[in-house]
Protein backbone atom coordinates (compact mmCIF):
# COMPACT_ATOMS: atom_id res chain seq x y z
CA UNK A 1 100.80 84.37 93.51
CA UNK A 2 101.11 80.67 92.68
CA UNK A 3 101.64 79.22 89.31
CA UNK A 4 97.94 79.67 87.59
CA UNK A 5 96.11 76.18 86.87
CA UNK A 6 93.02 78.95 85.95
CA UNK A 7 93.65 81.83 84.18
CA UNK A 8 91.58 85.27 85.22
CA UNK A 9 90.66 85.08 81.43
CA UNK A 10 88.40 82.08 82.14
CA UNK A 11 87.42 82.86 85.13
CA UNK A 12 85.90 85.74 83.78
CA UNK A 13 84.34 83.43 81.38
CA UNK A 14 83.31 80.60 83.90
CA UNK A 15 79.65 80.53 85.15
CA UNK A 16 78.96 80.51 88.81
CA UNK A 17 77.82 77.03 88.40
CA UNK A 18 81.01 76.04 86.40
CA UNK A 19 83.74 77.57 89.03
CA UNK A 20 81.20 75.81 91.92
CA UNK A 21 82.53 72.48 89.90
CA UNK A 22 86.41 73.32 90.09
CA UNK A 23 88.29 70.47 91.96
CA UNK A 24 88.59 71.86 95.61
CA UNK A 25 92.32 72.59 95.17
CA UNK A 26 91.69 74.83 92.09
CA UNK A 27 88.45 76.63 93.29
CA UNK A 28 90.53 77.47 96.34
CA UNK A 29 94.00 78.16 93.94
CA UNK A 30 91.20 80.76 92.48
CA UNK A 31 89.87 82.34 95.76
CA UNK A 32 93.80 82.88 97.03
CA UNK A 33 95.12 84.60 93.65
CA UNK A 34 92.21 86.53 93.54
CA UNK A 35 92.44 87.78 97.21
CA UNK A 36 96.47 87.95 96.27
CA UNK A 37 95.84 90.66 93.23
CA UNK A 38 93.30 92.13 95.26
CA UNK A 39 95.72 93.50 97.91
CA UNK A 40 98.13 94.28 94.91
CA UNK A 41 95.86 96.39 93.19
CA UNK A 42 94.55 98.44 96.43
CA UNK A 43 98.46 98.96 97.14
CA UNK A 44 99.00 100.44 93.58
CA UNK A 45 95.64 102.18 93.17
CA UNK A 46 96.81 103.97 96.44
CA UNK A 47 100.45 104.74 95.43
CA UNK A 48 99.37 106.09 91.57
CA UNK A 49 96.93 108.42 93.22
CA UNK A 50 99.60 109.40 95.70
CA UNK A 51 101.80 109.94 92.55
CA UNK A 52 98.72 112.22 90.94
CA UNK A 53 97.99 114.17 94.15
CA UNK A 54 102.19 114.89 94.19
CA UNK A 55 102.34 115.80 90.89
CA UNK A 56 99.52 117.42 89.95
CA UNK A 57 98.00 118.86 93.29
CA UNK A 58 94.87 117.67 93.73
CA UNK A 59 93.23 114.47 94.55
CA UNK A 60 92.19 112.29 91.63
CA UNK A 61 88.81 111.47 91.27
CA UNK A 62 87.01 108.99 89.14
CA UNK A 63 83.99 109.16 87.30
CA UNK A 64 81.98 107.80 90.06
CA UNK A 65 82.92 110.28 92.22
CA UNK A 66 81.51 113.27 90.31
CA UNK A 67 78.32 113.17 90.78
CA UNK A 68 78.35 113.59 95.03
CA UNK A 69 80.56 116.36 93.80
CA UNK A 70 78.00 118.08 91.98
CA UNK A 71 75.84 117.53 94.45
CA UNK A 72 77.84 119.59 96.93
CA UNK A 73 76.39 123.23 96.51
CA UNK A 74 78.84 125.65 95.67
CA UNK A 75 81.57 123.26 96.27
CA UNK A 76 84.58 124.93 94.14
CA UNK A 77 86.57 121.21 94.04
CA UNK A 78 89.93 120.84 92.03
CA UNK A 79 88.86 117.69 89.69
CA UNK A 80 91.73 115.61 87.75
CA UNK A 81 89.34 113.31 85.75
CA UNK A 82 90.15 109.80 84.96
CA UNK A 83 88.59 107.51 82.83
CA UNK A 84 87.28 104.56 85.03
């Protein structure tokens, strides 16, 4: 990632209307770092539940994920629950 002009802390904050309004350089400055920490999070998310599934045995699930669990009759599924 590039040196931040916007910070995700006000983008957060920034109304739809308000990020429309960024100088071109900076709205797209936003769009790349965004797509940027995207990709880094979907590599880490994948590597920490690789790390879980080593070291504890079982896939981890999140919270979203339990109820098409439930829903499975019978299903006998191995659940590490994380907050999320």
């Amino acid at each position: 990632m590039t040196d931040l002009t916007v910070f995700p802390a006000d983008i957060a904050e920034m109304s739809v209307g308000q990020l429309a309004n960024l100088p071109t350089q900076q709205l797209h400055e936003v769009d790349t770092n965004l797509d940027q920490a995207i990709a880094w999070l979907k590599s880490a998310r994948t590597k920490v539940d690789a790390a879980l599934e080593q070291r504890f045995a079982v896939r981890p699930y999140r919270g979203s994920d339990v109820p098409d669990l439930l829903q499975q009759e019978g299903a006998q599924v191995p659940l590490l629950l994380l907050e999320g």
